[in-house]
Protein backbone atom coordinates (compact mmCIF):
# COMPACT_ATOMS: atom_id res chain seq x y z
CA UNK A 1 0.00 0.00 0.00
CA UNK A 2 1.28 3.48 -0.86
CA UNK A 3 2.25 5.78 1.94
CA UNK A 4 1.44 8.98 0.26
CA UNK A 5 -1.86 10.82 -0.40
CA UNK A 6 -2.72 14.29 -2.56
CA UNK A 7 -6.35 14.93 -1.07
CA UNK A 8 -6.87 17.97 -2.92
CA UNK A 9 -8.37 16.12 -5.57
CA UNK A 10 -11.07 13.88 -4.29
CA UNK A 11 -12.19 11.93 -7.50
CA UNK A 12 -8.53 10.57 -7.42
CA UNK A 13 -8.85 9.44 -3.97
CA UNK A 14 -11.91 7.30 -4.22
CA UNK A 15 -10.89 5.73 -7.02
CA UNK A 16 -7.38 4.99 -5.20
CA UNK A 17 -8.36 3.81 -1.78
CA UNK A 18 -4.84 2.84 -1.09
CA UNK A 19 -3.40 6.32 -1.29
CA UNK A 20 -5.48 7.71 2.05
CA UNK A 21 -3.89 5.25 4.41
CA UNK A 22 -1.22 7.18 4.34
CA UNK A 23 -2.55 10.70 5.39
CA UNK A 24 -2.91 9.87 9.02
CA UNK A 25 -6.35 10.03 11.20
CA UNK A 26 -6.67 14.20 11.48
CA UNK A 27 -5.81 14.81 8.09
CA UNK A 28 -8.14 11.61 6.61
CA UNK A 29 -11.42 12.81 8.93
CA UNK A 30 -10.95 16.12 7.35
CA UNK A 31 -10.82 14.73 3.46
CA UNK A 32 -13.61 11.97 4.87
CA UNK A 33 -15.83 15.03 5.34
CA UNK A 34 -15.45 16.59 2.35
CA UNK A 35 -16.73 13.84 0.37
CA UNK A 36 -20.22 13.28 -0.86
CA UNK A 37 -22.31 9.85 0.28
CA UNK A 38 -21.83 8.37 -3.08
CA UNK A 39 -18.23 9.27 -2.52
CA UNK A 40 -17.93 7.99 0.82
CA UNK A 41 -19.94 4.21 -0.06
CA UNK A 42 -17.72 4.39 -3.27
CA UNK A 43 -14.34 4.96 -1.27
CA UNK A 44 -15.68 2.22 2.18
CA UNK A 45 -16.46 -0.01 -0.79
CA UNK A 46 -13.08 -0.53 -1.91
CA UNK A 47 -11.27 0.35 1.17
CA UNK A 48 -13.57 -2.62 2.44
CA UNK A 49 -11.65 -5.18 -0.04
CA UNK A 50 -8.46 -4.07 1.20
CA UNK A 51 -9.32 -5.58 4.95
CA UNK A 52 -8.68 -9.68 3.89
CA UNK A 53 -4.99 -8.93 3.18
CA UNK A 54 -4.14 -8.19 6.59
CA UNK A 55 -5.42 -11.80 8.44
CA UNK A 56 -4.33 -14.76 7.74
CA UNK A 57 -6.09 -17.94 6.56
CA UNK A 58 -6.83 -18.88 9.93
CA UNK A 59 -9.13 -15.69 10.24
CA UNK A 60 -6.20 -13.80 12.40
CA UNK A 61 -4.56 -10.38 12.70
CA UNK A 62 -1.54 -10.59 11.36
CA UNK A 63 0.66 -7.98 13.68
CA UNK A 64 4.05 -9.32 12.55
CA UNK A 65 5.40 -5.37 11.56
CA UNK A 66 4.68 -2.29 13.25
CA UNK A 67 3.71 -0.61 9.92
CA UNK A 68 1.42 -3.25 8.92
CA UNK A 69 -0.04 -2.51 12.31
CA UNK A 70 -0.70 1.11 12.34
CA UNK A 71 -1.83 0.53 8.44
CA UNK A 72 -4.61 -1.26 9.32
CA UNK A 73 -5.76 0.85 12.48
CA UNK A 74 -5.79 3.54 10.14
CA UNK A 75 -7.92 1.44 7.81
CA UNK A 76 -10.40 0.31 10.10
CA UNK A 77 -10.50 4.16 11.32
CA UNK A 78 -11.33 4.93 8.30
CA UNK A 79 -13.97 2.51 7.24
CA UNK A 80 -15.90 3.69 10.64
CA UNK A 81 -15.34 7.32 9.91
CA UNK A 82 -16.74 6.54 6.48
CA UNK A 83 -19.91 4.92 7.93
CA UNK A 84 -23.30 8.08 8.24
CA UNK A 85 -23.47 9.36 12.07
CA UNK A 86 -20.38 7.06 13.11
CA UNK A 87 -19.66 9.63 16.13
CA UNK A 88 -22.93 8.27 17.62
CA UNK A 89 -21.48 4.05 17.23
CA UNK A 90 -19.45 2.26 20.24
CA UNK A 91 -15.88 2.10 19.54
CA UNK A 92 -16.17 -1.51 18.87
CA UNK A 93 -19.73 -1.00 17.29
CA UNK A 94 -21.76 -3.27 19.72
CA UNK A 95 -24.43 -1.82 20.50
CA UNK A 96 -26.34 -4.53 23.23
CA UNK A 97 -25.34 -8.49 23.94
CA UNK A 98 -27.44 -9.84 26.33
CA UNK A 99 -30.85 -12.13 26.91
CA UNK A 100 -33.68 -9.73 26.11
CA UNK A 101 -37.36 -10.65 27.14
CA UNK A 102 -38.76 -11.49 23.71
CA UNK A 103 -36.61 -14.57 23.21
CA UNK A 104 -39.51 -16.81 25.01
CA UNK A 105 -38.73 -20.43 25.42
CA UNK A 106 -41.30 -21.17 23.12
CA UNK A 107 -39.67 -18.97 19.97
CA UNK A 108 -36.82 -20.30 20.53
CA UNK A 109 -37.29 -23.40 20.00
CA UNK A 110 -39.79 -22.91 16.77
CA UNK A 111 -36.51 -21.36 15.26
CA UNK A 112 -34.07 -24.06 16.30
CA UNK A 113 -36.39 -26.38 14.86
CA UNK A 114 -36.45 -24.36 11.82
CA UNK A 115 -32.54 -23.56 11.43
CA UNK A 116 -32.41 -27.60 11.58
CA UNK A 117 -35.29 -28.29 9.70
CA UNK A 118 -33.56 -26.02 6.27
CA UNK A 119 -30.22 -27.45 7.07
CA UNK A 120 -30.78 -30.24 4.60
CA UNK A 121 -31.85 -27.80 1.93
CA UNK A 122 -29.62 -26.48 -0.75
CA UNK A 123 -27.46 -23.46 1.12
CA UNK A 124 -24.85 -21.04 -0.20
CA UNK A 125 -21.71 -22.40 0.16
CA UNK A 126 -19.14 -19.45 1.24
CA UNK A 127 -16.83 -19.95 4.21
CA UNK A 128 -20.03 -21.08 6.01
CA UNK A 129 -23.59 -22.16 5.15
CA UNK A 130 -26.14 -19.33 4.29
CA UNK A 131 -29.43 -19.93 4.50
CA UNK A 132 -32.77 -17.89 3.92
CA UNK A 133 -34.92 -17.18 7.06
CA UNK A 134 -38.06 -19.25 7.03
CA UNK A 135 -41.84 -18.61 8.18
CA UNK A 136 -40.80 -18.31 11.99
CA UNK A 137 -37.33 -15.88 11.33
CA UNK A 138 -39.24 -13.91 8.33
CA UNK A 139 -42.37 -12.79 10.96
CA UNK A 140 -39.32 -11.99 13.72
CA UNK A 141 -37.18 -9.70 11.23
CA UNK A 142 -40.43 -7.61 10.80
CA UNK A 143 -42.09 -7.67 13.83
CA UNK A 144 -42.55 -4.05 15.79
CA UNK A 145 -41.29 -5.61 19.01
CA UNK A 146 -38.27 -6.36 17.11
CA UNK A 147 -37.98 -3.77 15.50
CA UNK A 148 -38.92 -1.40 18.72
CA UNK A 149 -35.73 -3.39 21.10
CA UNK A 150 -33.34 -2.83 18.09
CA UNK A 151 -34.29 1.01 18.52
CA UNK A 152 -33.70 1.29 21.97
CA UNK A 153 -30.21 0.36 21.44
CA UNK A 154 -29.07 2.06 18.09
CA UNK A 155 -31.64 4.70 17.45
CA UNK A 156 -34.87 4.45 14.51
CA UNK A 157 -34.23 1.67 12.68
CA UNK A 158 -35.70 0.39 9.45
CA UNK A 159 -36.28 -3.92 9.05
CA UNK A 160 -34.60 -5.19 5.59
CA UNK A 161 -36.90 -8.02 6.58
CA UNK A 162 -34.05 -10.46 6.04
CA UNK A 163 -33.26 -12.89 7.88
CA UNK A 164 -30.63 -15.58 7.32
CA UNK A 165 -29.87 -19.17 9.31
CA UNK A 166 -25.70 -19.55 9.14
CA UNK A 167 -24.23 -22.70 9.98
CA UNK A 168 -20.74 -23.67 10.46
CA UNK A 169 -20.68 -27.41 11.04
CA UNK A 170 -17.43 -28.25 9.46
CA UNK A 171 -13.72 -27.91 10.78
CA UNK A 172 -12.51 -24.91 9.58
CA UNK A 173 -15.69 -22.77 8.32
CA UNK A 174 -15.72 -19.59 9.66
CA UNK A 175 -16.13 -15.82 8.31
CA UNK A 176 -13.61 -13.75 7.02
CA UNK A 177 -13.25 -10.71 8.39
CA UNK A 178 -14.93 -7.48 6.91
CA UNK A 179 -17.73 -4.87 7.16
CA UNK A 180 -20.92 -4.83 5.61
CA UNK A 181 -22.19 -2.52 3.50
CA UNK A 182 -25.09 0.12 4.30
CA UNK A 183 -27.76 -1.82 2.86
CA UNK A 184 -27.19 -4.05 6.47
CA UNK A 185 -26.11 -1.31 8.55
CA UNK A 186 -26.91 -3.13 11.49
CA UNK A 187 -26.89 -6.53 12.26
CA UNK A 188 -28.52 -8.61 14.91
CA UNK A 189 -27.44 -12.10 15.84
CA UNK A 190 -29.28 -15.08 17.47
CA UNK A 191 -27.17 -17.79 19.10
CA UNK A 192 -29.35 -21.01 18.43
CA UNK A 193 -27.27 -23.95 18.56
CA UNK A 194 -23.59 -24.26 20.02
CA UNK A 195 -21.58 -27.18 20.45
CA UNK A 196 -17.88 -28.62 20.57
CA UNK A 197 -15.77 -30.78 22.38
CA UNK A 198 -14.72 -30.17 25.68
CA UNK A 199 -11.29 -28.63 25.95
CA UNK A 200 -11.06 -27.24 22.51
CA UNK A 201 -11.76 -23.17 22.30
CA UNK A 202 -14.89 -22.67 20.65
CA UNK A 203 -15.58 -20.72 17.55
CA UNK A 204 -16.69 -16.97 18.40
CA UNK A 205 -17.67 -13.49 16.92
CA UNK A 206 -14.73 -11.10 16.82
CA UNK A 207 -14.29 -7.57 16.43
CA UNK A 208 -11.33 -5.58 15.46
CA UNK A 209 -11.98 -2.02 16.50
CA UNK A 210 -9.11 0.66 15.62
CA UNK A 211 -6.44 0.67 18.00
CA UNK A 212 -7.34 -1.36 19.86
CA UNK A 213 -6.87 -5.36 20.61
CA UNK A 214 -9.73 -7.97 19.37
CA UNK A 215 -12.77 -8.45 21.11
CA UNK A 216 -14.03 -12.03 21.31
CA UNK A 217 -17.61 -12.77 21.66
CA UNK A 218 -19.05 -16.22 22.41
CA UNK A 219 -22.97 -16.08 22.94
CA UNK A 220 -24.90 -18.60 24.81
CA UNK A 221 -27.71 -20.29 23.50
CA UNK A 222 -31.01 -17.74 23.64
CA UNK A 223 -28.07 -14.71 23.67
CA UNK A 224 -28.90 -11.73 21.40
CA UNK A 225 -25.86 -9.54 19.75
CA UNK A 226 -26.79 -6.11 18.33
CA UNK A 227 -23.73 -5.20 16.25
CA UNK A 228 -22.48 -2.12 14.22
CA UNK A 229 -21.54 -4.07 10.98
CA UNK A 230 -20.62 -1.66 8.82
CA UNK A 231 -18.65 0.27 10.80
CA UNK A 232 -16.00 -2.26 12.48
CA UNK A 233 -14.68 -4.93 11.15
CA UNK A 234 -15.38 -7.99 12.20
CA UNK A 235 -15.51 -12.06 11.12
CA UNK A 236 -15.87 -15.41 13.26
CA UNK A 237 -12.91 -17.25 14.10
CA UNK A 238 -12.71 -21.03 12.15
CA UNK A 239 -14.49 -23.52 13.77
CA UNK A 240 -13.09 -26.61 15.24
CA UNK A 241 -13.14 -30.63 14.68
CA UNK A 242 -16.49 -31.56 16.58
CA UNK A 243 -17.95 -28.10 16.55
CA UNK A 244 -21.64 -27.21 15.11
CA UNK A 245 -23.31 -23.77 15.36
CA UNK A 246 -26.48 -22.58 13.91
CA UNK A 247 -27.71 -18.71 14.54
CA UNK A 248 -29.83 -16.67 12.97
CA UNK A 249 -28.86 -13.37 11.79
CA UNK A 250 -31.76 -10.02 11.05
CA UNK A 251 -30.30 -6.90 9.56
CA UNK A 252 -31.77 -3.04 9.79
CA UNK A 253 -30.93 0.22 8.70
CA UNK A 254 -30.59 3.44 10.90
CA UNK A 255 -33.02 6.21 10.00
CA UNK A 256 -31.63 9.48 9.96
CA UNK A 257 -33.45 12.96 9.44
CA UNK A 258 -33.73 13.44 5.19
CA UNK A 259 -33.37 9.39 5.01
């Protein structure tokens, strides 16, 4: 990656990503905010395909040279600074994790039996499983309930109304580590179905704020995660021999005045 930048001409920059991890954090917020919102979700875009080169194929930071290092805090800075309103996002862009009220014994086990029951159906084969939501997961994404609890924690919020069952069953599936785009702003995730084998260290979400170390997050069955997913990078680290996880992931938008 270069080391220089010439932000006086802002067409140049977004169509060179590379070139503004070398203006350092003042000098990039002040380009950041000169830019339009086409301009900004043109430049996170490809900023965003930069963040794989820095992990390694086991889904970890690679922190072997200081300038690789400060190169990618200053990436990840940047992706968050690029995000609408990210002054009003955590640091490490969780927003709740916790056992809310609406996760009744009863729905959760109508959507365990339907993560398992669309298991067996034909899935999107990534570095995981992807399913689509079914009848159970499709009414949740959309409900106002929903929809109110994910606005108590990140502001108004819109429902995409999609909702996805991911499974990582195999050694070594995982995600790689990234953002999402605006279109899933915000991302909330459903722990349905954990197991491993005793001893081993399970599979978990992590997050990679700027400057700052990872953050590990291994829910408990029922356990809600409201995450930030566009503005902090973040993957799951690669399953293990033994281990099987199904969870069920909604995504929203924020609402901001002109929206």
């Amino acid at each position: 990656m270069s080391t220089s930048i010439d932000t006086t001409d802002s067409e140049d920059a977004v169509s060179h990503p590379a070139m503004t991890l070398g203006a350092g954090s003042g000098r990039m917020l002040d380009f950041i905010q000169q830019l339009s919102l086409n301009e900004r979700d043109a430049m996170k875009a490809m900023l965003g395909d930069q963040v794989s080169s820095f992990f390694d194929s086991n889904n970890r930071l690679r922190r072997d040279q200081e300038s690789s290092v400060e190169q990618f805090d200053l990436l990840a800075e940047t992706l968050r600074n690029l995000t609408p309103h990210s002054d009003t996002i955590p640091a490490n862009g969780i927003a709740y994790r916790g056992s809310p009220a609406w996760v009744t014994a009863d729905l959760l086990l109508k959507l365990q039996e339907e993560a398992h029951s669309r298991r067996d159906q034909p899935l999107d084969r990534m570095d995981h499983f992807l399913g689509c939501g079914g009848q159970v997961a499709d009414a949740l994404s959309v409900s106002p309930e929903l929809v109110e609890f994910v606005a108590e924690h990140v502001g108004p919020v819109s429902p995409t109304g999609i909702a996805s069952y991911l499974y990582y069953d195999q050694a070594g599936l995982g995600i790689r580590p990234h953002v999402d785009t605006e279109v899933f702003s915000v991302n909330l995730i459903l722990m349905l179905r954990h197991e491993y084998e005793a001893g081993s260290e399970p599979s978990a979400t992590v997050v990679f704020p700027a400057r700052s170390e990872p953050e590990a997050y291994r829910l408990q069955i029922g356990e809600v995660m409201i995450m930030h997913g566009s503005s902090v990078i973040h993957g799951r680290s690669l399953v293990q021999q033994g281990e099987d996880i199904h969870l069920l992931t909604i995504g929203f938008n924020r609402i901001f005045p002109g929206n």
